[in-house]
Structures are given as C-alpha cells and as structure tokens.
Protein backbone atom coordinates (compact mmCIF):
# COMPACT_ATOMS: atom_id res chain seq x y z
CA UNK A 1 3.68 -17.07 -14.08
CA UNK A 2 3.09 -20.65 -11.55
CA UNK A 3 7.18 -21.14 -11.56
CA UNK A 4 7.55 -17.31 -11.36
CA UNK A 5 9.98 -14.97 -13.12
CA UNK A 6 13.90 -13.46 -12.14
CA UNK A 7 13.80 -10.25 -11.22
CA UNK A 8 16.30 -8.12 -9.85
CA UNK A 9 18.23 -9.04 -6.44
CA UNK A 10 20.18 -5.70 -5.87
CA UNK A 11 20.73 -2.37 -7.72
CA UNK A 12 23.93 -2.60 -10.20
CA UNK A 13 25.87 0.19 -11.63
CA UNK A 14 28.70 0.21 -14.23
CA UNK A 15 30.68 2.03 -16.69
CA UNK A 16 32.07 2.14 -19.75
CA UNK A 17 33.94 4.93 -21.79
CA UNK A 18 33.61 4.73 -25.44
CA UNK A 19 35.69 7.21 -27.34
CA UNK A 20 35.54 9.41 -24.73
CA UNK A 21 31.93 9.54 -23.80
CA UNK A 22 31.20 7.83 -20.36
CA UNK A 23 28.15 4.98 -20.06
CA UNK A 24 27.52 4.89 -16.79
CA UNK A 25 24.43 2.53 -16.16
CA UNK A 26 22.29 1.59 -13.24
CA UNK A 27 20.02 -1.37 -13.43
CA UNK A 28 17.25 -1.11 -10.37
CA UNK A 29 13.72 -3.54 -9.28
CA UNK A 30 10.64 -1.52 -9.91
CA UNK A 31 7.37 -3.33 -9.49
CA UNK A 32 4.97 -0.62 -11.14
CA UNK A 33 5.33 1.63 -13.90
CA UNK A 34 4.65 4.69 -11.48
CA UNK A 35 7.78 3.27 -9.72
CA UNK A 36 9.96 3.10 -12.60
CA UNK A 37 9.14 7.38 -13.64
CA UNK A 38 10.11 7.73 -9.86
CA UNK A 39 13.56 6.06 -9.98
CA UNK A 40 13.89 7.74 -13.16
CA UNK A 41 13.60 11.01 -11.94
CA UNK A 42 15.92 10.26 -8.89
CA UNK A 43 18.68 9.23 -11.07
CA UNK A 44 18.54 12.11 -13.27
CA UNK A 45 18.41 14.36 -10.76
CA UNK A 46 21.87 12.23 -8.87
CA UNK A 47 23.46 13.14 -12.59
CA UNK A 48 22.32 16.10 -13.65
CA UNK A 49 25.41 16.94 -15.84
CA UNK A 50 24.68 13.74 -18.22
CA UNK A 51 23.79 14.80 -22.02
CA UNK A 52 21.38 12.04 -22.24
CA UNK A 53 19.04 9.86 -19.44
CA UNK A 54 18.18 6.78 -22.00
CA UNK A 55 16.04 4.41 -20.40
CA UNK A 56 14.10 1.24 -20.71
CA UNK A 57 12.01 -0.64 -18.30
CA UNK A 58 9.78 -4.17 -18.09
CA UNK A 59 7.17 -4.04 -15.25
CA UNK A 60 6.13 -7.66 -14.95
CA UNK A 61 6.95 -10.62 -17.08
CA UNK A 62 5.97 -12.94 -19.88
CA UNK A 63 2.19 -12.11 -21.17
CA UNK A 64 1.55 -9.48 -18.40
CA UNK A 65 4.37 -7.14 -18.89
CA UNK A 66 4.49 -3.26 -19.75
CA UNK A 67 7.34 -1.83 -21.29
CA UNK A 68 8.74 1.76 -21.45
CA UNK A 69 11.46 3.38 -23.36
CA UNK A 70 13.61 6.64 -23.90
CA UNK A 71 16.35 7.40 -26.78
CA UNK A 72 16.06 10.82 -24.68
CA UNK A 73 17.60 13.17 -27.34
CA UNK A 74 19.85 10.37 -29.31
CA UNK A 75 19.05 9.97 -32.48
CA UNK A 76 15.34 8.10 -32.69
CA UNK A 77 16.11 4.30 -32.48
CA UNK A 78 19.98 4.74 -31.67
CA UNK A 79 18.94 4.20 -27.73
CA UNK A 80 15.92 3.40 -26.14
CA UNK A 81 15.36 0.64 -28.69
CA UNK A 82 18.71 -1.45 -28.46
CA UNK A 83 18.35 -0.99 -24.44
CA UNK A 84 14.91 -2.63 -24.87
CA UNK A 85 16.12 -5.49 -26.56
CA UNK A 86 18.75 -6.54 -24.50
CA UNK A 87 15.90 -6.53 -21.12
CA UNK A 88 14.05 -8.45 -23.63
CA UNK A 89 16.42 -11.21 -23.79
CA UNK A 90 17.69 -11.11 -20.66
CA UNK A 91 14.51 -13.00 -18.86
CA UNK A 92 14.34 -10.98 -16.37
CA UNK A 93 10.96 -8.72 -15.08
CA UNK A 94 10.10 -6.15 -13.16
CA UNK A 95 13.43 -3.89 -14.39
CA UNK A 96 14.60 -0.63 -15.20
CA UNK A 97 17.81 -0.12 -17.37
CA UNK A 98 19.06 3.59 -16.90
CA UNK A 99 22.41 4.82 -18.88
CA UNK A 100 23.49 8.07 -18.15
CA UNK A 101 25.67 9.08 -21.13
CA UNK A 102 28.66 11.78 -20.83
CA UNK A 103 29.78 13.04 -24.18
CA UNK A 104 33.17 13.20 -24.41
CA UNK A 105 33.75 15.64 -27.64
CA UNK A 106 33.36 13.06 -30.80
CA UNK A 107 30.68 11.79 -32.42
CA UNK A 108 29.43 8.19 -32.52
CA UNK A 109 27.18 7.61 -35.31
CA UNK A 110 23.70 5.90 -35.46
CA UNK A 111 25.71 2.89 -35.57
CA UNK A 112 27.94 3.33 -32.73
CA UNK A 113 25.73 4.68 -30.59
CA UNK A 114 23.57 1.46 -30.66
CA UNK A 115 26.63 -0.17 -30.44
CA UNK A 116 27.01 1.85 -27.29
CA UNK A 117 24.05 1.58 -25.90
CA UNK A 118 23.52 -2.65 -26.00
CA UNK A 119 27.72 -3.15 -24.75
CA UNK A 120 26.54 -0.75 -21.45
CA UNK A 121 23.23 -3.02 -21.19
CA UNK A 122 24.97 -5.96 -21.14
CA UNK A 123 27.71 -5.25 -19.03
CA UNK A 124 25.19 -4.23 -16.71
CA UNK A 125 23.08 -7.13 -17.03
CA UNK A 126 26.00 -9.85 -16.58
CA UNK A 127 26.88 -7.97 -13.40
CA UNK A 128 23.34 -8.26 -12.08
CA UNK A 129 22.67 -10.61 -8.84
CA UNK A 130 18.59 -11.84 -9.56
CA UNK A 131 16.20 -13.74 -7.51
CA UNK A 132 13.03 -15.36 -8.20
CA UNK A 133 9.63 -13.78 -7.70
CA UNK A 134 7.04 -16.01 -6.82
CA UNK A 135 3.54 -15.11 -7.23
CA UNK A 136 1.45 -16.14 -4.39
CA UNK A 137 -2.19 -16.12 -4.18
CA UNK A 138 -4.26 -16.12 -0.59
CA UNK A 139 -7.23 -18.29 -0.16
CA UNK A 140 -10.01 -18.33 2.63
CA UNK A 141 -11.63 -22.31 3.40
CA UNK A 142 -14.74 -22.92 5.55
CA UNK A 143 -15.23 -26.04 6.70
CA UNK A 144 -16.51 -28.36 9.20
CA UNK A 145 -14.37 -29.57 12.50
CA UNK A 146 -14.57 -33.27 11.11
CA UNK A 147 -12.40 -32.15 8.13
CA UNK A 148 -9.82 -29.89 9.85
CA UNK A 149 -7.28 -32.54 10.14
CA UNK A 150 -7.71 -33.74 6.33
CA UNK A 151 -7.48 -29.75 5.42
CA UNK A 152 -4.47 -29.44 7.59
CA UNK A 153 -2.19 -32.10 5.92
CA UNK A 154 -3.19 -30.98 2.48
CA UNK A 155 -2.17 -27.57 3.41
CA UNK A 156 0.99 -28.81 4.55
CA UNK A 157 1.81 -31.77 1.56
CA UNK A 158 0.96 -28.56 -0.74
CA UNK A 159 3.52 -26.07 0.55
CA UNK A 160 0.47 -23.68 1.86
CA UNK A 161 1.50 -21.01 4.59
CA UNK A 162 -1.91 -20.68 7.08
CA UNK A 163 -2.11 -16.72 7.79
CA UNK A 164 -4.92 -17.60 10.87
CA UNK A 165 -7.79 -19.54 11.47
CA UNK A 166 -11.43 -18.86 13.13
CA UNK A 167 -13.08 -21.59 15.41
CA UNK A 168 -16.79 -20.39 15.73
CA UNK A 169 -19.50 -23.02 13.89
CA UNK A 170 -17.40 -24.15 11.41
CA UNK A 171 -14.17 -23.03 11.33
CA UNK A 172 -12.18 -20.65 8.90
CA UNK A 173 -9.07 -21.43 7.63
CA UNK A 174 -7.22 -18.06 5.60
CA UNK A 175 -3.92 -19.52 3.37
CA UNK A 176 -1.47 -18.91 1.22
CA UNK A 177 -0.01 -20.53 -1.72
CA UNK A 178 2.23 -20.58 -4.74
CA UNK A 179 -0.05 -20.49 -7.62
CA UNK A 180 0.80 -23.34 -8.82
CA UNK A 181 0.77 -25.30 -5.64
CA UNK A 182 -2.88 -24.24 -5.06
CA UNK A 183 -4.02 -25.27 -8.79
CA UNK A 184 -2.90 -28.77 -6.98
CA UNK A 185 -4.12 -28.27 -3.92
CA UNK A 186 -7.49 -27.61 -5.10
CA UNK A 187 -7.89 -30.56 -7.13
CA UNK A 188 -6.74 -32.71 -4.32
CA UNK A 189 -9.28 -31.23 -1.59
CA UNK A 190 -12.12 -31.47 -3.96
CA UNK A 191 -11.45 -35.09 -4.48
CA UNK A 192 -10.64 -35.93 -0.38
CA UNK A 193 -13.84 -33.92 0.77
CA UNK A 194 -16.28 -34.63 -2.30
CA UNK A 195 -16.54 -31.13 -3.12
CA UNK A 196 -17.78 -29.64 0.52
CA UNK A 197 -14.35 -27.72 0.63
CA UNK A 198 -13.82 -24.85 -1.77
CA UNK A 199 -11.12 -22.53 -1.38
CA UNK A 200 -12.39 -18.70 -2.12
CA UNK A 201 -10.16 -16.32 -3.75
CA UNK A 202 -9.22 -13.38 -1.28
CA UNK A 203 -6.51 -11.28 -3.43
C-alpha cells in the first residue's frame, strides 16, 4: 500500500429503470466495516419502500481488504455477487455499493437480474469522483544537537511532515511520512549518521 489506493472522493447516486423496476444506487467512503453496517442502515431506513437493499462493500485495499455482501432477498447469487465483482475491478478501496431496487410488476430472471445489478454498479462507478489515500506512518527520532541539521534536511529531501520537537539533552524529533518515503528515509539516515539515528515506530 507505499503508492496508496483510490478511494472514494464524494458520495454518488444514480438510477436506472429496467422494465419497470427502478435501480437506484448510492456509492459512499467507509473506512471500517462497522462503518459500512451504519451507512447501510441509514440508507435503508432513507428508502424504506425498496423491495430489496443489495449491497457490497471493500474496507481497505489490495492484500488487507474485507469484503461484505447482500443479494438481500434476490435470488442467491443474482445480486450481492455481480455487485462484488464490479468493486472488484474497479480498483478502488474503502467502498460501499448500495442499490435500492423498486419492483415495477415483471419479473427479471436470474439472468436479468445480474444483468441488473452489474449495469447499476457500473453506472455508478463511472460517475464516481476518487482520490488517493495515502497511508502515512508517524515516527519519533532522538538524537544529538550535532545531528539536528543533517536530520532536518533528510526530513525535508524525504517529504517528512515534523508534528513537534523536544530540546532537553538530546532532542526529540516526532514525524510523519508516506510509507514509502520513510522506507527511504531510513536507509538514508542510517547511512549519514552510522546507525546512531533510528526512527521508532509510534502508530
């Protein structure tokens, strides 16, 4: 996760009517998996007259995700399922996929239901504005006053935010950085202060 993952800029919502039935779908960030039952329940609750809450989520991304799905009275596998595998291939994490379905008097079949179910996904999905999540990771450095200024420029040449410092004996330097900036940095202090500089992990 160093170069980070898209994830959901804004919360969407669109509709389609298929043979009468209405697909009305709401695509929404949710960081935990507590988060995405919440939202869940809020939207059901804003449509109570739907037939049918089908829902999918991903909470995270790549080999840390957790996934979560609903055919919520279709047919097993008409639904939840197809919903699932259009977040799948979307590459995007931390999302939950909600379509509120309106029958409209006729039938759809297994088939067209998962027919349905993926076209409302993926109308949703190409509406979608996303962003990039960044995971960053804080780090606390004690050192002495001679190396302050070498600290200081690797901080900076390494993209690292500096949340505060502590002048007392030594000083303490608390800061932040991309995950993948501070697999860098770290090399590159232990090499320009022999090893007497080693950042400790404060998440």
């Amino acid at each position: 996760m160093s170069d980070g993952y898209l994830i959901p800029a804004e919360t969407v919502e669109t509709e389609i009517v298929i043979r009468k039935s209405r697909f009305l779908t709401t695509i929404q960030l949710v960081t935990t998996v507590a988060e995405a039952r919440n939202r869940l329940s809020a939207l059901r609750s804003e449509s109570p007259s739907a037939n049918h809450h089908v829902y999918a989520f991903r909470v995270g991304f790549g080999n840390s995700v957790t996934e979560g799905m609903s055919d919520h009275g279709e047919p097993t596998g008409t639904a939840g399922p197809p919903t699932l595998a259009v977040l799948r291939g979307s590459g995007v994490g931390d999302i939950l996929l909600v379509t509120a379905r309106f029958f409209g008097g006729t039938k759809l079949g297994a088939g067209g239901l998962v027919r349905a179910y993926t076209l409302s996904a993926q109308e949703a999905l190409r509406e979608l504005k996303t962003e990039r999540k960044v995971e960053w990771k804080t780090v606390g450095l004690e050192l002495p006053y001679s190396l302050y200024n070498i600290v200081r420029r690797l901080i900076d040449a390494h993209k690292g935010t500096i949340d505060d410092e502590q002048f007392g004996a030594d000083i303490l330097v608390i800061a932040r950085f991309v995950t993948n900036d501070l697999n860098c940095f770290t090399i590159e202090l232990k090499e320009r202060t022999a090893g007497a500089v080693v950042p400790v992990n404060l998440d």
